[in-house]
N, C-alpha and C. Protein backbone atom coordinates (compact mmCIF):
# COMPACT_ATOMS: atom_id res chain seq x y z
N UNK A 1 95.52 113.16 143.09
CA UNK A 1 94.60 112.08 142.80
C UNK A 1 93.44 112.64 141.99
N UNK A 2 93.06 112.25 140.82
CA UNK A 2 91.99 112.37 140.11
C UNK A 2 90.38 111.73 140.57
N UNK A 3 89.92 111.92 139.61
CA UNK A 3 88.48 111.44 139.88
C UNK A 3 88.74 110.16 139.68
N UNK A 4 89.69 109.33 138.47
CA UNK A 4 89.68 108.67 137.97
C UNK A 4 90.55 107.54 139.15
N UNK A 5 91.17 107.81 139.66
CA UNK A 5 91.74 107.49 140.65
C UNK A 5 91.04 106.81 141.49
N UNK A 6 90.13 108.06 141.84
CA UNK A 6 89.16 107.51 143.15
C UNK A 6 88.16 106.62 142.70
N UNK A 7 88.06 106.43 141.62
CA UNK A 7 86.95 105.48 141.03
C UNK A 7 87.58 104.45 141.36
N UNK A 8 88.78 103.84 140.66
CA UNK A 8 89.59 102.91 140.72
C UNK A 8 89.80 102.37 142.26
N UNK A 9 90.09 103.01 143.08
CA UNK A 9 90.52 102.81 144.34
C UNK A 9 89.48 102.11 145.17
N UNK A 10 88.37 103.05 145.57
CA UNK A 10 86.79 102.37 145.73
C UNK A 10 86.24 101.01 145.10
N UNK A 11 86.51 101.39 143.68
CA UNK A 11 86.00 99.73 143.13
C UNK A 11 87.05 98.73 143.37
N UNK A 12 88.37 98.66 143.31
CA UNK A 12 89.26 97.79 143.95
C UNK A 12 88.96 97.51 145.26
N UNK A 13 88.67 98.20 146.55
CA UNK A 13 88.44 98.01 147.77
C UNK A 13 86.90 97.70 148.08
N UNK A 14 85.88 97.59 147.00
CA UNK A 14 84.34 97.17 147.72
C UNK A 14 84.05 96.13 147.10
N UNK A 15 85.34 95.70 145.42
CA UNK A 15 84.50 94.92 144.20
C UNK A 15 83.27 95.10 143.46
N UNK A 16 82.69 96.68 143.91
CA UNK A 16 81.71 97.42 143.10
C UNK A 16 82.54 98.01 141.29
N UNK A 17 82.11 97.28 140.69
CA UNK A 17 82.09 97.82 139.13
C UNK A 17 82.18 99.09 138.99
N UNK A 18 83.43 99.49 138.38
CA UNK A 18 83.28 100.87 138.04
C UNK A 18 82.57 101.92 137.27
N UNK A 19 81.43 101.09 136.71
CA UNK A 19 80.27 102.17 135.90
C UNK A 19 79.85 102.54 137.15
N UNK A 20 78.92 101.59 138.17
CA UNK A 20 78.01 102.04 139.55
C UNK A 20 78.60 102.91 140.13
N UNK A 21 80.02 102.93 140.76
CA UNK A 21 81.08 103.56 141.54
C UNK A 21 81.11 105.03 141.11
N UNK A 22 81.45 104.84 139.36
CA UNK A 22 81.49 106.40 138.81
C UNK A 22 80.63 106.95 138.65
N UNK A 23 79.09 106.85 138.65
CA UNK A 23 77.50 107.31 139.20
C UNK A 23 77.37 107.65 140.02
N UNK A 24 77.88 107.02 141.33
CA UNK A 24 77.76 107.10 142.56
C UNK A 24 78.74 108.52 142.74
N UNK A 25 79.96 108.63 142.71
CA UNK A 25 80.74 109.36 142.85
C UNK A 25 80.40 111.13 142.32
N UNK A 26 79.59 110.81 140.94
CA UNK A 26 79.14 112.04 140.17
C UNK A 26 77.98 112.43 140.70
N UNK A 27 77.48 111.71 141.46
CA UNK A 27 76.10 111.77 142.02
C UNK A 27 76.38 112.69 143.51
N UNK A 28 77.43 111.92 144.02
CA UNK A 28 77.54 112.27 145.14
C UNK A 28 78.34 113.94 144.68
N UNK A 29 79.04 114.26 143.97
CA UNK A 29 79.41 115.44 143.83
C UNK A 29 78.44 116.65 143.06
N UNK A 30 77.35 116.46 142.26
CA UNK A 30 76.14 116.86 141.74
C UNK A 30 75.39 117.16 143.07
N UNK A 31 75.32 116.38 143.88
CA UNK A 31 74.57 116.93 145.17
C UNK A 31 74.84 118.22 145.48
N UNK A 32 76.53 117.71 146.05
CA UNK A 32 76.91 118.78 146.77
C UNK A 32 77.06 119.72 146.51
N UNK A 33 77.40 120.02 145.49
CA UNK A 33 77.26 121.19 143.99
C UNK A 33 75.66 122.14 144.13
N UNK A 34 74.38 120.97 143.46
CA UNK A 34 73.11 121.66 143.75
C UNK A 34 72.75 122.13 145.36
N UNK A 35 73.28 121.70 146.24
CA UNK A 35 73.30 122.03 147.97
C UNK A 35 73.79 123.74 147.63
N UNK A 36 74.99 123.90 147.31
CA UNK A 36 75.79 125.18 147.45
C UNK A 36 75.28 126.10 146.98
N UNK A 37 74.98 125.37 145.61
CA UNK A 37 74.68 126.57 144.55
C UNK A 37 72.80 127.12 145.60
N UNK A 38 72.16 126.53 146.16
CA UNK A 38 70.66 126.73 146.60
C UNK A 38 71.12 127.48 147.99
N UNK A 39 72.60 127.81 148.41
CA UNK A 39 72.62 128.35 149.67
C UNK A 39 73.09 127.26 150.84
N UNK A 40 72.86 126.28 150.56
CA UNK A 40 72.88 125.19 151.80
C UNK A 40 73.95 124.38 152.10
N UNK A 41 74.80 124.51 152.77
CA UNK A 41 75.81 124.50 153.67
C UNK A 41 76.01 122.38 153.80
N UNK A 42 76.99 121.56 153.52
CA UNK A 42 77.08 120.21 153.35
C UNK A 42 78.00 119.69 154.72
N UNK A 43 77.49 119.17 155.42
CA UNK A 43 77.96 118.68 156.63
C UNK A 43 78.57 116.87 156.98
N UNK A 44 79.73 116.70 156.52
CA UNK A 44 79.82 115.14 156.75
C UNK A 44 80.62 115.24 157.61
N UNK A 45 80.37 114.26 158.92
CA UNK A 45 81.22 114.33 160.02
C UNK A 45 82.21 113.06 159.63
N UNK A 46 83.05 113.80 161.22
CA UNK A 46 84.88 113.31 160.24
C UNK A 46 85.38 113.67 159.26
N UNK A 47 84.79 114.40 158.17
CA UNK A 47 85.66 114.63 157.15
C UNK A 47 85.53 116.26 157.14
N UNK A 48 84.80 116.46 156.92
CA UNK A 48 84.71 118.21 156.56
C UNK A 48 83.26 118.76 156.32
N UNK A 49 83.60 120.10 156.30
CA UNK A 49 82.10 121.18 155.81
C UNK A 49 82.47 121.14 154.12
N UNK A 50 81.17 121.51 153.59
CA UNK A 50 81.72 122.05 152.00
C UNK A 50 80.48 123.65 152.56
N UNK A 51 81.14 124.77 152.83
CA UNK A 51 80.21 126.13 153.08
C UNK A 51 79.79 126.97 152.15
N UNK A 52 79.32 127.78 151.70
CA UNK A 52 79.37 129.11 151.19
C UNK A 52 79.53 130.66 151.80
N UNK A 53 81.01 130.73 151.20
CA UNK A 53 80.95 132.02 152.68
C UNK A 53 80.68 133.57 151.36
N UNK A 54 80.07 134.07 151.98
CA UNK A 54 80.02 135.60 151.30
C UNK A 54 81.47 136.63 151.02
N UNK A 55 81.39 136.82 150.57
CA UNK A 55 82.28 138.03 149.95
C UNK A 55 81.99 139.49 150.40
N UNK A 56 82.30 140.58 150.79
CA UNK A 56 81.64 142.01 150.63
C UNK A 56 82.19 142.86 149.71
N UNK A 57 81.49 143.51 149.19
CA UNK A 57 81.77 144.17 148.09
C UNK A 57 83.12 144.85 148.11
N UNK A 58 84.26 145.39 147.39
CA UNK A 58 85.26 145.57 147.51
C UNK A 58 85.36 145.94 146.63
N UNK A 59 86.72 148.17 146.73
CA UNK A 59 87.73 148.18 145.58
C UNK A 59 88.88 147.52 145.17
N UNK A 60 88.96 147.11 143.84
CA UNK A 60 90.42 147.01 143.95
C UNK A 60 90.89 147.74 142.60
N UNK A 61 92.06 148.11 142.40
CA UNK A 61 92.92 149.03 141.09
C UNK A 61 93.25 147.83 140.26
N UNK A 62 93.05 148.28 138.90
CA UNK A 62 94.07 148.10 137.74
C UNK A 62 95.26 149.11 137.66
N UNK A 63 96.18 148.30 137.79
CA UNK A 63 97.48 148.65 137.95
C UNK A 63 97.70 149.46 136.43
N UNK A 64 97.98 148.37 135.52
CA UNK A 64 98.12 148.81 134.27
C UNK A 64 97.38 150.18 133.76
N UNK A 65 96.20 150.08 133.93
CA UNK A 65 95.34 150.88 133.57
C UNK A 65 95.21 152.66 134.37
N UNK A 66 95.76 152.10 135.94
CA UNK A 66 95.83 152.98 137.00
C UNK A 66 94.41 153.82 137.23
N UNK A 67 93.67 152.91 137.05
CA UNK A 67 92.27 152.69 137.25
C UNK A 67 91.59 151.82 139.15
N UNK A 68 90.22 152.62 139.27
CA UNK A 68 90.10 151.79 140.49
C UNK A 68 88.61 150.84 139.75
N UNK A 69 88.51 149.73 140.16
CA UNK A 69 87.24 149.28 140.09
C UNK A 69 86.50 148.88 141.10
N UNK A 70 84.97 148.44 141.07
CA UNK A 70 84.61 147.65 142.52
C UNK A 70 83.87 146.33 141.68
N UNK A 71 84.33 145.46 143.15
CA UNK A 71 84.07 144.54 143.08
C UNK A 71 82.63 144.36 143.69
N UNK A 72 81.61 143.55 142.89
CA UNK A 72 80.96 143.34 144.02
C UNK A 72 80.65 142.38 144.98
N UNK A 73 79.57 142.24 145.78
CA UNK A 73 79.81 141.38 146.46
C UNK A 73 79.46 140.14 146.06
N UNK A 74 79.53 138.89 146.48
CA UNK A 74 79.61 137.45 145.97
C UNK A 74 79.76 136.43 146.65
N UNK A 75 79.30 135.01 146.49
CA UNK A 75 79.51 134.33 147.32
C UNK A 75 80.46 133.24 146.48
N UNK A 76 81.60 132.55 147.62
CA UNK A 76 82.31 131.50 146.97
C UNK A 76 81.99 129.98 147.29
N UNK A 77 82.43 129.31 147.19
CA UNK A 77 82.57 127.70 147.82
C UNK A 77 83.65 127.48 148.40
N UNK A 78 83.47 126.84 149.30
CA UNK A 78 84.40 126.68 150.60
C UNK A 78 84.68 125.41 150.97
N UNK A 79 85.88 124.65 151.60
CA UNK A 79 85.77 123.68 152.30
C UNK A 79 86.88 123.63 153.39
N UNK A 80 85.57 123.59 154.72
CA UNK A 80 86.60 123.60 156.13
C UNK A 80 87.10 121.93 156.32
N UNK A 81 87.69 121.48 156.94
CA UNK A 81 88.12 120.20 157.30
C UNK A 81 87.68 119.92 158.73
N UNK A 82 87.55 118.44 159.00
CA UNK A 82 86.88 118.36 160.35
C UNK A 82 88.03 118.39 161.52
N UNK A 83 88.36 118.14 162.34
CA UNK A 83 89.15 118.16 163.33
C UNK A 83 90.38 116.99 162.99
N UNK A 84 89.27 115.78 162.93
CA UNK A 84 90.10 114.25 162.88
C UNK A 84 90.35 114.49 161.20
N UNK A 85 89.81 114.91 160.55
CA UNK A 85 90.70 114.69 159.29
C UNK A 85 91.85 115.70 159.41
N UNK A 86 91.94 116.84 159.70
CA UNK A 86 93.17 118.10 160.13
C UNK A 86 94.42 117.32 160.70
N UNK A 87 94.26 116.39 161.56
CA UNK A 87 94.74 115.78 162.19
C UNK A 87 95.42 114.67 162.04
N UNK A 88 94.79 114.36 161.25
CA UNK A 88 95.36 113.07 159.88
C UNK A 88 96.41 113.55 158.92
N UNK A 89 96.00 114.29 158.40
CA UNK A 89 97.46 115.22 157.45
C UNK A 89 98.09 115.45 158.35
N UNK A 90 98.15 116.27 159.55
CA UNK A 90 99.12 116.79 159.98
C UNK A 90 100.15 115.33 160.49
């Protein structure tokens, strides 16, 4: 499912216009985006976490090269699922 999708789907099911819907939607993902990127951890119940978990610094080899490098450390973006949504897929 695309973005484009979910636009569609939402505005079919509220009769909200899809300019507002696709604002809303970019808005709502721009949040969660500026949340992560500042450190801060996004909490919606029933559905899921969006986290930032750390990395620790780490070697790893170039094969080709038969070289070692390090990695350093870093943080990624994450998303845990809530219980009742886990539960739903399954």
């Amino acid at each position: 499912m695309t973005k484009a999708d979910i636009v569609n789907e939402i505005s079919n099911q509220t009769g909200i216009d899809k300019t507002t819907v696709l604002k809303s939607v970019e808005g709502f993902m721009e949040t969660v985006k500026d949340s992560l990127v500042d450190g801060k951890n996004v909490y919606l119940r029933g559905f899921g976490s969006f986290i930032v978990k750390k990395r620790a610094e780490k070697t790893a080899r170039n094969i080709s090269k038969n070289t070692s490098i390090i990695i350093p450390a870093h943080n990624i973006p994450s998303f845990k699922p809530s219980k009742v949504f886990s539960s739903k897929v399954k």
